[in-house]
Protein backbone atom coordinates (compact mmCIF):
# COMPACT_ATOMS: atom_id res chain seq x y z
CA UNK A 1 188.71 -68.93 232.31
CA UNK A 2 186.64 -67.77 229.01
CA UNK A 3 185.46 -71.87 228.69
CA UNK A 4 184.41 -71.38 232.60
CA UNK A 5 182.35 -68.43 231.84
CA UNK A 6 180.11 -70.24 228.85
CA UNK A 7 179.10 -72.76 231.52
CA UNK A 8 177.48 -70.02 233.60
CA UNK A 9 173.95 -69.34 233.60
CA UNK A 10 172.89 -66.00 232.02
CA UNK A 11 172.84 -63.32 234.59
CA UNK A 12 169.08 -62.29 235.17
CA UNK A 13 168.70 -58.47 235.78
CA UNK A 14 167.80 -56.97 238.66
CA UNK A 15 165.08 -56.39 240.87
CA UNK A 16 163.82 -53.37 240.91
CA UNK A 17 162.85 -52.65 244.69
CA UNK A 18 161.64 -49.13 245.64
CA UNK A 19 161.73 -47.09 248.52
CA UNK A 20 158.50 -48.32 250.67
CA UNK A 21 158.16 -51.60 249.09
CA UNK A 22 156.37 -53.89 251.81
CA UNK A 23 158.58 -57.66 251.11
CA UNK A 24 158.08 -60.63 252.56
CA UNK A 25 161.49 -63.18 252.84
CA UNK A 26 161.48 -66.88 252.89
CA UNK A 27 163.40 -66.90 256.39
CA UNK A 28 161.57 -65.23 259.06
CA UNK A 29 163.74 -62.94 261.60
CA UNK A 30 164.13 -64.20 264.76
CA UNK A 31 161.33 -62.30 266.37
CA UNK A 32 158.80 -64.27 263.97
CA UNK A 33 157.88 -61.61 261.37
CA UNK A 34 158.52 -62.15 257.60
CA UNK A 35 157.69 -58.93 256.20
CA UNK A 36 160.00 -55.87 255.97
CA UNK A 37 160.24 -52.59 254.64
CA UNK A 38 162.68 -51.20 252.34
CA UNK A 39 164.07 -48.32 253.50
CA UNK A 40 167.49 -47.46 251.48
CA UNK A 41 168.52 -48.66 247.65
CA UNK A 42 172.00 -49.23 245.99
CA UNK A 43 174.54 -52.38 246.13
CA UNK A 44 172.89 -53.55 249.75
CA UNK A 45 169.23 -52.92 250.53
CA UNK A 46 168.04 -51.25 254.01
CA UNK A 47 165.79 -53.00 255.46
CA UNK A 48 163.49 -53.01 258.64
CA UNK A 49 161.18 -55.21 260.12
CA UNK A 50 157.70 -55.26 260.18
CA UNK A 51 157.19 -56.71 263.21
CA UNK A 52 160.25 -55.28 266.12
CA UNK A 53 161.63 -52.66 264.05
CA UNK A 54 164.94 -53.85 263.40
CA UNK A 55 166.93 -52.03 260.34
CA UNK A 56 169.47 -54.27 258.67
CA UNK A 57 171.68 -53.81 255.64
CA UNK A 58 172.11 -57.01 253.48
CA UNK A 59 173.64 -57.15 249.64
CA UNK A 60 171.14 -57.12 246.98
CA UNK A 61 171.52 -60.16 245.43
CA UNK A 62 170.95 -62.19 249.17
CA UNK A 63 167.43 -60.31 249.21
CA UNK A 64 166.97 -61.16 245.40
CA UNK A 65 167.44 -64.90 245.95
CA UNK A 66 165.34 -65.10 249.40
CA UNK A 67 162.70 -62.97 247.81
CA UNK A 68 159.24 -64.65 248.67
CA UNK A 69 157.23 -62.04 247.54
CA UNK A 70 156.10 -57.85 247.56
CA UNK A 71 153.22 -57.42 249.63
CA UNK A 72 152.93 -53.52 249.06
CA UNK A 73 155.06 -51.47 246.22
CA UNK A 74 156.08 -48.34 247.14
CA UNK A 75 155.71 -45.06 245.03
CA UNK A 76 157.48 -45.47 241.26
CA UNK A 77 159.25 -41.96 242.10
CA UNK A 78 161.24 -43.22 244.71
CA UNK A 79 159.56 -41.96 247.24
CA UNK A 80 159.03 -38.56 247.66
């Protein structure tokens, strides 16, 4: 298992999303829109559409890797 593990890439760190960011995804939903809003952090991200309003919950690391790009940052406090 140990000679396994060498042949890994190094884990990159995080992301660090806030609460507000504005982020735009490589797949679009299925009503069209590609921007969403981040609305709750930890292990999976909140997240609700730009466009219909739809909230979904998907694991950080699936938002990390279809990450296209942050088209507003919200505030560095978290929020409030």
């Amino acid at each position: 298992l140990a000679a396994d593990a060498r042949d890994l890439p190094p884990m990159s760190a995080p992301i660090p999303f806030r609460l507000g960011d504005r982020i735009e995804l490589r797949r679009p939903h299925p009503c069209g829109g590609r921007t969403w809003d981040v609305d709750r952090l930890g292990a999976d991200l909140g997240l609700r559409c730009a466009t219909c309003g739809r909230r979904v919950l998907l694991e950080r690391r699936l938002v990390e890797r279809r990450l296209a790009a942050f088209v507003a940052r919200g505030a560095e406090d978290g929020g409030t």
